[in-house]
Protein backbone atom coordinates (compact mmCIF):
# COMPACT_ATOMS: atom_id res chain seq x y z
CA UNK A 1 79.32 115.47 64.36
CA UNK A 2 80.31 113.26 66.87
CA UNK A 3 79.09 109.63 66.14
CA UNK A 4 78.38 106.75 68.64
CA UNK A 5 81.49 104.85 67.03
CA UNK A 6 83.78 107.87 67.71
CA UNK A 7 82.82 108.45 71.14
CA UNK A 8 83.57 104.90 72.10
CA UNK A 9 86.73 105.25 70.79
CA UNK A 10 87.57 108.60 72.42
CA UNK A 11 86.16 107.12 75.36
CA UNK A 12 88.23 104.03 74.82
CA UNK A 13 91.21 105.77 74.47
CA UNK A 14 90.61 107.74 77.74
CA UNK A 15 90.23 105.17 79.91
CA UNK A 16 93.53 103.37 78.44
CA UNK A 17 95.35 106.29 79.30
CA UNK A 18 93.93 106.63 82.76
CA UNK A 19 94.96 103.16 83.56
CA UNK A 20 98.23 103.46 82.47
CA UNK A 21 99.00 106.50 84.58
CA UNK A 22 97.37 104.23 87.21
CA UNK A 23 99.69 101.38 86.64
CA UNK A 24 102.47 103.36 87.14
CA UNK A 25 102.03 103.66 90.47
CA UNK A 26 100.09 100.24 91.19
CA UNK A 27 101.71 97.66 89.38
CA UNK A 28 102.86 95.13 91.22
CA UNK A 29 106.84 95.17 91.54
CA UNK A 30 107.57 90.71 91.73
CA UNK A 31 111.07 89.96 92.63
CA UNK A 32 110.08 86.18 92.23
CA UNK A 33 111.68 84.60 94.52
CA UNK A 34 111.78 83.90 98.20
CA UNK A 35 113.83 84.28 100.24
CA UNK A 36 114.13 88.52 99.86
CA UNK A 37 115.58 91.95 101.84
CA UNK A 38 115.08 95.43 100.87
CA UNK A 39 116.36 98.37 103.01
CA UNK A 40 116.60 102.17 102.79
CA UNK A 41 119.47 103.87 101.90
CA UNK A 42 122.70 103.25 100.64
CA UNK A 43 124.01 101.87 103.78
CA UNK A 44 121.31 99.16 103.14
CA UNK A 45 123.43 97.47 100.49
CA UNK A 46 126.17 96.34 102.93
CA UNK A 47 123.71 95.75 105.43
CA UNK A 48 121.42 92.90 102.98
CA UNK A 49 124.40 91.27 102.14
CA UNK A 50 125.18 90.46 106.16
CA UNK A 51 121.55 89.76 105.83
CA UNK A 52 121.74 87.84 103.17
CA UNK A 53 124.27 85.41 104.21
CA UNK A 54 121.01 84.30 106.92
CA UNK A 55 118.63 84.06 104.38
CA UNK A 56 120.20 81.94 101.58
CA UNK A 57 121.16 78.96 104.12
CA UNK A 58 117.19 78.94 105.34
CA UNK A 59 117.64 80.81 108.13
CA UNK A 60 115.06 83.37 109.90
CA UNK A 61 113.69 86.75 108.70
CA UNK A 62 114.40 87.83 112.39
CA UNK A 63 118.28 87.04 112.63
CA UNK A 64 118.26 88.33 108.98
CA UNK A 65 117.08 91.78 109.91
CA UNK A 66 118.78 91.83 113.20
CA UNK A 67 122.46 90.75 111.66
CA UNK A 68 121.94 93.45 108.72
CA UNK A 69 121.14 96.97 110.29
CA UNK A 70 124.05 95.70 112.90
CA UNK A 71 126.38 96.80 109.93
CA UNK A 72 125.47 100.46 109.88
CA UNK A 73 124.82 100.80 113.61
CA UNK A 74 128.57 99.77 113.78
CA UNK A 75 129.87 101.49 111.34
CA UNK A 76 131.44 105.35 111.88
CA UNK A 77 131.53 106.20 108.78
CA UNK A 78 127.63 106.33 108.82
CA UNK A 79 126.40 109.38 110.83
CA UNK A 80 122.84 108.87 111.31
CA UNK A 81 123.10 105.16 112.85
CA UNK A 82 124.39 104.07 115.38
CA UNK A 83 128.21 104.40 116.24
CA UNK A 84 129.35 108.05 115.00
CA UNK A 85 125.50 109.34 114.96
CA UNK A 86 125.24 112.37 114.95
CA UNK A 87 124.40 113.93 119.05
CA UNK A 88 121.21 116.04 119.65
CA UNK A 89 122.11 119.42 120.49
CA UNK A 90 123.20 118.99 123.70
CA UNK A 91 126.25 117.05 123.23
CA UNK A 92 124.40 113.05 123.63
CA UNK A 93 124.23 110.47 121.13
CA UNK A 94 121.05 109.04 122.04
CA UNK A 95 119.68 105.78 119.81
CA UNK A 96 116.12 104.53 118.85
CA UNK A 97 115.47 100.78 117.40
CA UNK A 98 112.85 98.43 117.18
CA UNK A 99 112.48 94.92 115.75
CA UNK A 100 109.00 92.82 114.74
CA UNK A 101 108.75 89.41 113.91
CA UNK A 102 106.24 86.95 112.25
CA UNK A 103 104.16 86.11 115.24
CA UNK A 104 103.31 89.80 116.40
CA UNK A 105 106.51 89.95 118.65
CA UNK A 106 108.49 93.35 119.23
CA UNK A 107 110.96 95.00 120.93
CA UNK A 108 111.85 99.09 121.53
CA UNK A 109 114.40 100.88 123.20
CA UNK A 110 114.13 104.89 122.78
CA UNK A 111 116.75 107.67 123.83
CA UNK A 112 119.36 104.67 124.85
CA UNK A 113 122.76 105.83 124.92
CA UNK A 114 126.31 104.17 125.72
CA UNK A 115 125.36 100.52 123.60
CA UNK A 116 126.49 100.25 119.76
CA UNK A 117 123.99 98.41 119.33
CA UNK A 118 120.74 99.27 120.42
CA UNK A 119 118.80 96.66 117.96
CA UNK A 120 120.32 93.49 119.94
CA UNK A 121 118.99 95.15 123.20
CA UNK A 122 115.18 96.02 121.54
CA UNK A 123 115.34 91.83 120.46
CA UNK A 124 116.23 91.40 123.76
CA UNK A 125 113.42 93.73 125.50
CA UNK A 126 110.78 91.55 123.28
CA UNK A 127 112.75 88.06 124.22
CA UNK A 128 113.46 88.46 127.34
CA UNK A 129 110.99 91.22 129.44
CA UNK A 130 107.07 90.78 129.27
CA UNK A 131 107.28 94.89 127.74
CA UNK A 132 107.94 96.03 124.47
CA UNK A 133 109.46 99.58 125.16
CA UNK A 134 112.66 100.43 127.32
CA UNK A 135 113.41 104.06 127.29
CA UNK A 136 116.40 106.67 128.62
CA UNK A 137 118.28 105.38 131.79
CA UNK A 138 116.24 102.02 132.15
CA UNK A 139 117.19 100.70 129.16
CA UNK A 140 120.69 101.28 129.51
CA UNK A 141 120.40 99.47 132.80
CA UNK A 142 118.60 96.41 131.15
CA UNK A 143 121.44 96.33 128.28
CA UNK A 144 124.10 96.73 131.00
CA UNK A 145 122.73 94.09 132.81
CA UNK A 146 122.28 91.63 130.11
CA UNK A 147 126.36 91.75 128.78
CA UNK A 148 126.19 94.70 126.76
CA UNK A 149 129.53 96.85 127.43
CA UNK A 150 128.81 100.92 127.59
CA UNK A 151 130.97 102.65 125.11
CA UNK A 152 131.38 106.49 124.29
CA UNK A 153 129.52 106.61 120.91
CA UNK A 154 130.19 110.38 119.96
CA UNK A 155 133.20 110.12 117.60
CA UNK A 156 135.81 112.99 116.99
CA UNK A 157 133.88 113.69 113.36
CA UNK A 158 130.64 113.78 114.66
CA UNK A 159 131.61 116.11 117.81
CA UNK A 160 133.38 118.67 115.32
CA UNK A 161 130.25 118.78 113.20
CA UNK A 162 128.22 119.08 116.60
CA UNK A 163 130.84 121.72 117.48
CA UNK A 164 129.90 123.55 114.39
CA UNK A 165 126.78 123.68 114.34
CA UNK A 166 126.43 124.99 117.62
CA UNK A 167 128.45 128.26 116.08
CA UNK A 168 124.63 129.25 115.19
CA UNK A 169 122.35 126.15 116.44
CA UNK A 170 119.81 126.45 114.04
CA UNK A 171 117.88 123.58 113.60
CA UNK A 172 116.84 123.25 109.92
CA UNK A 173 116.28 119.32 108.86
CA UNK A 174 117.94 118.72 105.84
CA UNK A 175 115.60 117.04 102.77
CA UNK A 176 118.11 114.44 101.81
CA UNK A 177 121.73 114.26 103.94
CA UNK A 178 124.75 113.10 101.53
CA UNK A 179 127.54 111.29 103.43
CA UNK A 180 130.25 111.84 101.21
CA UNK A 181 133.08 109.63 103.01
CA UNK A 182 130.85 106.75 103.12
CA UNK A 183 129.84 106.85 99.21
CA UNK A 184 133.47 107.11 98.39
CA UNK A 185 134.67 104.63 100.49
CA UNK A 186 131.98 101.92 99.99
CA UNK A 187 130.05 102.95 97.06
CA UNK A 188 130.89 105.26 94.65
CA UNK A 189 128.47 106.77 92.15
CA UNK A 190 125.58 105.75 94.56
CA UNK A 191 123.20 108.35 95.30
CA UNK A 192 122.55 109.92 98.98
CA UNK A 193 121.34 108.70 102.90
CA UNK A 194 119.89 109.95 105.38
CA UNK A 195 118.85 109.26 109.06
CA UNK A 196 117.14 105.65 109.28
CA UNK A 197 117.88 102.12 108.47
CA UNK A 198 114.68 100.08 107.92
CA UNK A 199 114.64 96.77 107.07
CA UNK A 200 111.98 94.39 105.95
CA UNK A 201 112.79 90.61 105.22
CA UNK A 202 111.18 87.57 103.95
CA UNK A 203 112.68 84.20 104.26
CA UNK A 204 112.83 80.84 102.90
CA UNK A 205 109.70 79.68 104.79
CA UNK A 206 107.24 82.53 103.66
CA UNK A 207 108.11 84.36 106.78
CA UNK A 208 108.39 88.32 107.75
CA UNK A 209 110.42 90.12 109.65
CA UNK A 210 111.67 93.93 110.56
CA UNK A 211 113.94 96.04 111.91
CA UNK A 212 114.90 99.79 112.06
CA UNK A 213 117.11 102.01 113.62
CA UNK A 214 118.68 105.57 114.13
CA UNK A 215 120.39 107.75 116.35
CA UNK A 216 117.54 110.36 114.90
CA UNK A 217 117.74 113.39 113.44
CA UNK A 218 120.92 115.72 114.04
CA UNK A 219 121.02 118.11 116.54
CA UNK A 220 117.51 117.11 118.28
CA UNK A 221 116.25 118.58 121.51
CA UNK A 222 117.64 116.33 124.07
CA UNK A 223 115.19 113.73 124.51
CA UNK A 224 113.48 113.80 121.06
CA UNK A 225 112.43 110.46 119.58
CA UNK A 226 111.03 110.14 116.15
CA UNK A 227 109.28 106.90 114.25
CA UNK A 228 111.75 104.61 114.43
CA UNK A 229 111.27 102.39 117.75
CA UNK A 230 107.62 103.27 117.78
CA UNK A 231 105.63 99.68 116.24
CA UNK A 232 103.49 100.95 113.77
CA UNK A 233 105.24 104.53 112.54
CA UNK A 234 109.11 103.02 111.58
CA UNK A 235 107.67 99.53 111.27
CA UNK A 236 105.13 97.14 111.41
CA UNK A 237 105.15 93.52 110.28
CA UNK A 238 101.87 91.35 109.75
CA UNK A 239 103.08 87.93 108.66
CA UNK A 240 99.48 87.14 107.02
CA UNK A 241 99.97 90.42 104.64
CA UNK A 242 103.17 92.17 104.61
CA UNK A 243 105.95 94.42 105.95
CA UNK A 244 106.68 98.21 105.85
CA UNK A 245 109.50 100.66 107.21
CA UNK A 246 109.80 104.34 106.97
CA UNK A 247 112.24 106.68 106.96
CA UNK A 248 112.99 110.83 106.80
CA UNK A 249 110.99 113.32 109.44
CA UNK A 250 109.72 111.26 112.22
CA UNK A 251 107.18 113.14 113.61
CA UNK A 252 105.05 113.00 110.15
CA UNK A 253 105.13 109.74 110.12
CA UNK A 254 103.98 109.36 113.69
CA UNK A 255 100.89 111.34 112.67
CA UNK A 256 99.66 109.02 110.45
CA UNK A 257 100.57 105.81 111.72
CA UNK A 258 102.64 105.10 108.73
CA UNK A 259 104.28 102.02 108.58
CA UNK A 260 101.30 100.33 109.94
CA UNK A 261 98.89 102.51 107.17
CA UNK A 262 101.00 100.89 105.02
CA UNK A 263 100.66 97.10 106.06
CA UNK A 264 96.58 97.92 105.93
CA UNK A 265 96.40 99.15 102.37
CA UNK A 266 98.09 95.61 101.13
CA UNK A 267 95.25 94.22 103.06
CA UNK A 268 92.86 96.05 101.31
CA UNK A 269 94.57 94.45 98.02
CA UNK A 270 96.69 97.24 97.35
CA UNK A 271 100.52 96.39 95.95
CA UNK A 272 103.20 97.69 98.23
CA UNK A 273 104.38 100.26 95.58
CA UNK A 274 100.68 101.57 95.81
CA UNK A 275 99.88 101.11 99.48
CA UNK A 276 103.66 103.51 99.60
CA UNK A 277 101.60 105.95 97.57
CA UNK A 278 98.50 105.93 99.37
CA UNK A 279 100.33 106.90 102.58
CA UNK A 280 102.63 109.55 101.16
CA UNK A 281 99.18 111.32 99.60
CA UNK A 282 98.40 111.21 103.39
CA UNK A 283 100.76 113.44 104.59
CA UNK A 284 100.89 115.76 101.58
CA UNK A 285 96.81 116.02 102.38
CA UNK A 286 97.28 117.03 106.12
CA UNK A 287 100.27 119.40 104.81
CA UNK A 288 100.06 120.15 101.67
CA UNK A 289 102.17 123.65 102.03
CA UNK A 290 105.15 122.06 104.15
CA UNK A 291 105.67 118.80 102.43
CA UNK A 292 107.20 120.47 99.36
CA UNK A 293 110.04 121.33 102.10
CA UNK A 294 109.83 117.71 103.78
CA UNK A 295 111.33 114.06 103.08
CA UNK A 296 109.33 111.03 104.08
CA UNK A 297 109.38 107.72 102.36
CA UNK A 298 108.00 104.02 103.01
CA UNK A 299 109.42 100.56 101.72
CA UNK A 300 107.45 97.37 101.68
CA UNK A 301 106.76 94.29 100.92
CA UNK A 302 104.53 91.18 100.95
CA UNK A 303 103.69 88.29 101.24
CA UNK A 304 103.64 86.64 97.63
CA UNK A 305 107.54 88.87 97.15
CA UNK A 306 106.25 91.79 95.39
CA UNK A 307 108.34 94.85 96.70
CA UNK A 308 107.49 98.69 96.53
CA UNK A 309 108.24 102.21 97.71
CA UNK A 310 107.38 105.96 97.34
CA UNK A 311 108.82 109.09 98.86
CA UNK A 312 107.82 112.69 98.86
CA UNK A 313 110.87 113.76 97.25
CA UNK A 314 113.47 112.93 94.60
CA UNK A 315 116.69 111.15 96.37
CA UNK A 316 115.12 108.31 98.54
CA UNK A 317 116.99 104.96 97.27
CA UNK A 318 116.31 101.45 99.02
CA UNK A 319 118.62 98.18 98.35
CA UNK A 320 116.96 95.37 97.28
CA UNK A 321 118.50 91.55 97.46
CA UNK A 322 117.44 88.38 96.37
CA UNK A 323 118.86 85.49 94.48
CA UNK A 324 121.38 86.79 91.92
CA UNK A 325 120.33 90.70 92.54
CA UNK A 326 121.78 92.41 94.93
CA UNK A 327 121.18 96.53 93.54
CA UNK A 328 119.84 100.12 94.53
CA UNK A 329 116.63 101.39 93.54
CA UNK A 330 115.75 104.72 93.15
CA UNK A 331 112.41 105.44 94.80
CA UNK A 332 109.52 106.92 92.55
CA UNK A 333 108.39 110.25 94.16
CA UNK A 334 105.24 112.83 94.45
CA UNK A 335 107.91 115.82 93.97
């Protein structure tokens, strides 16, 4: 017979295990500290320590964010960014950016080709034009025009693999996309990257910043442009809250507004781990058949330094840095 005593207890017990399993997704995640960087991927490691050397003499989330995703957009040996990105199926490296800062400033450029760097030239767009978006031909004119030199960005590596896949030019996105050379040349036994850099910043002075960029997903349709450079889906920074980035198949992210669903769930109290959550269960409810077969992931963080992120699948790592840590995180997932 079940006595008042014992169902307490039962009930007790219940609850204590619902709340853990709840806590594992919404605890808060405190580096401690201020300043603090975290980006995605493994290319965000060398790009938070360029970062870093900003934010540890007091300097601005903005040149932070800016100075650290300049690392991967240079780099060849990273084939989703930048320099050595991988061309949409036409033959065309075309590049996608944005920045945010703490006062509701932005900058885009979208399908941009020719400039290494098409981050300097979105800070530029929101520093320098009365816009926020530069797409295609005009914003090649605006970089050319403000002292940025045009360069051929499709490297030998990336036009074999181009070469390649056009043998049967079937476009199947891959979950997770391993870049072998650049884990064993930069960081072995780290785990895998794929097409976006997005990083989120908070400096010395309590301020927020963003950044993100990618020369998209391989093999596009010519004049495809996913999350990245849209404010909002890749990032979105409110400086009285919190900042998020997102990263994987654009055009899921789009749907639901991500990076900005993100920032909104903090408001409502949420923990950026949590708020990560939230907006991953969004896609999985609009798709719940195709996002077994689908990566997306979000990164944030807020205002008091907690940090957080959460991914559809296994394999999404972001680097984290602050005072004395400077690591990769693997990502919690739904799958």
């Amino acid at each position: 017979m079940t006595t008042r005593r014992k169902f307490l207890s039962g009930s007790i017990a219940s609850s204590a295990a619902f709340l853990s399993a709840c806590e594992a997704v919404s605890a808060p995640v405190t580096a401690g500290v201020k300043p603090l960087v975290v980006s995605t991927w493994d290319f965000g490691l060398p790009a938070n320590a360029e970062a870093w050397k900003i934010l540890e003499n007091g300097g601005r989330a903005l040149d932070a964010v800016e100075a650290g995703v300049k690392i991967p957009e240079g780099d060849p040996k990273v084939q989703t960014v930048g320099y050595g990105g991988f061309p949409d199926r036409d033959g065309h490296v075309t590049l996608d950016a944005c920045i945010m800062d703490e006062k509701y400033n932005c900058g885009s450029v979208m399908f941009l080709e020719h400039i290494k760097h098409p981050i300097s030239v979105a800070r530029m767009v929101m520093e320098k034009t009365p816009h926020i978006v530069l797409v295609g031909e005009g914003a090649l004119q605006f970089a050319l025009a403000n002292g940025f030199q045009k360069e051929n960005l499709l490297i030998p590596e990336s036009e074999k693999a181009w070469k390649e896949w056009l043998k049967k030019a079937k476009y199947e996105p891959q979950v997770n996309i391993e870049n072998k050379s650049f884990r064993a040349d930069t960081l072995p036994g780290s785990k895998e990257n794929h097409d976006t850099i997005g990083m989120v910043a908070l400096d010395a002075n309590g301020n927020l910043s963003g950044a993100c960029t990618t020369s998209g997903l391989s093999f596009k349709m010519h004049g495809r442009v996913g999350d990245s450079p849209i404010i909002g889906a890749g990032l979105y920074v409110d400086n009285e809250i919190g900042a998020a980035t997102a990263t994987g198949v654009g055009e899921e992210v789009i749907r639901i507004a991500g990076s900005f669903l993100v920032v909104e769930l903090m408001r409502q109290g949420h923990s950026p781990e949590k708020a990560c959550y939230e907006a991953v269960q969004r896609i999985i409810k609009r798709k719940p058949d195709r996002a077994k077969d689908l990566q997306v992931g979000f990164l944030a963080i807020n205002k008091t330094g907690e940090y957080g992120s959460y991914a559809l699948q296994k394999g999404f790592s972001y680097a984290l840095t602050y005072k004395g840590t400077h690591q990769m995180t693997d990502s919690k997932s739904v799958y």
